[in-house]
Protein backbone atom coordinates (compact mmCIF):
# COMPACT_ATOMS: atom_id res chain seq x y z
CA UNK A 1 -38.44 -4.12 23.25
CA UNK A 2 -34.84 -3.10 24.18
CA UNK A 3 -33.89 -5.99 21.45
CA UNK A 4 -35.28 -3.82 19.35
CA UNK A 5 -33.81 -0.98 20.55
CA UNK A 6 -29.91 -1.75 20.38
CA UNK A 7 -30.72 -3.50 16.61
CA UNK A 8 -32.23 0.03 15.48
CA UNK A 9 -29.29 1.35 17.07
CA UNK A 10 -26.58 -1.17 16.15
CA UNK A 11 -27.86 -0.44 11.92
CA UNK A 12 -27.83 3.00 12.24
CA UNK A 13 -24.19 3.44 14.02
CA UNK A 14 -23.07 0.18 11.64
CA UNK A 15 -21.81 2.92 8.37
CA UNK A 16 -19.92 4.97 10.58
CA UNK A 17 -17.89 2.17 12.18
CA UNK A 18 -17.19 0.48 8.96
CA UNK A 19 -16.04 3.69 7.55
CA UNK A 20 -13.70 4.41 10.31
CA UNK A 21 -12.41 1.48 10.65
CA UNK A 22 -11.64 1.14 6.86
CA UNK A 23 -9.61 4.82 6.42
CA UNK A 24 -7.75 3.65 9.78
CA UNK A 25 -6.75 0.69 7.94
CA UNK A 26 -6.04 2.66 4.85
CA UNK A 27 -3.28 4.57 7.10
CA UNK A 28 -2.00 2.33 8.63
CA UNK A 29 -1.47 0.62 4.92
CA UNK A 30 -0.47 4.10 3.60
CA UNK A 31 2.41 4.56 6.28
CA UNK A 32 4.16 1.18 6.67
CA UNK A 33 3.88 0.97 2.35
CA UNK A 34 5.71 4.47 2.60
CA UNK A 35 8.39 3.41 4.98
CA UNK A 36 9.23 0.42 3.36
CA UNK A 37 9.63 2.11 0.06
CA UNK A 38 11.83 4.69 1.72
CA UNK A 39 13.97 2.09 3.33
CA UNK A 40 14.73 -0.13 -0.30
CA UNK A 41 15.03 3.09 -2.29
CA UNK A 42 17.19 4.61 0.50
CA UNK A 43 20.27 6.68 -1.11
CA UNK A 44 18.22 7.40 -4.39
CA UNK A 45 18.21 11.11 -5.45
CA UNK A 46 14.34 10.23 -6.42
CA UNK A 47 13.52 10.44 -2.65
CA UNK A 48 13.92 14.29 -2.46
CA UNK A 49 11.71 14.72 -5.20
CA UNK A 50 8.76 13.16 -3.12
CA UNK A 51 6.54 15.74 -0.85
């Protein structure tokens, strides 16, 4: 019975985890792809451009 229990459980809750995890990786991605292309287009007048 409390198999059952924390499988109901684990399904339901499983979405939410995956989702979270997944836009935590997408900033993480987000800001070290950001820094890097700050640091090789470092100087360029492009840069100010960018909000």
């Amino acid at each position: 019975m409390a198999g059952a229990i924390v499988i109901v459980v684990v399904l339901l809750l499983s979405p939410f985890i995956i989702t979270i995890s997944l836009a935590a990786i997408a900033a993480a991605l987000g800001k070290l792809l950001t820094d890097d292309a700050e640091q090789r287009h470092e100087g360029s007048s492009l840069l100010e451009t960018n909000v």
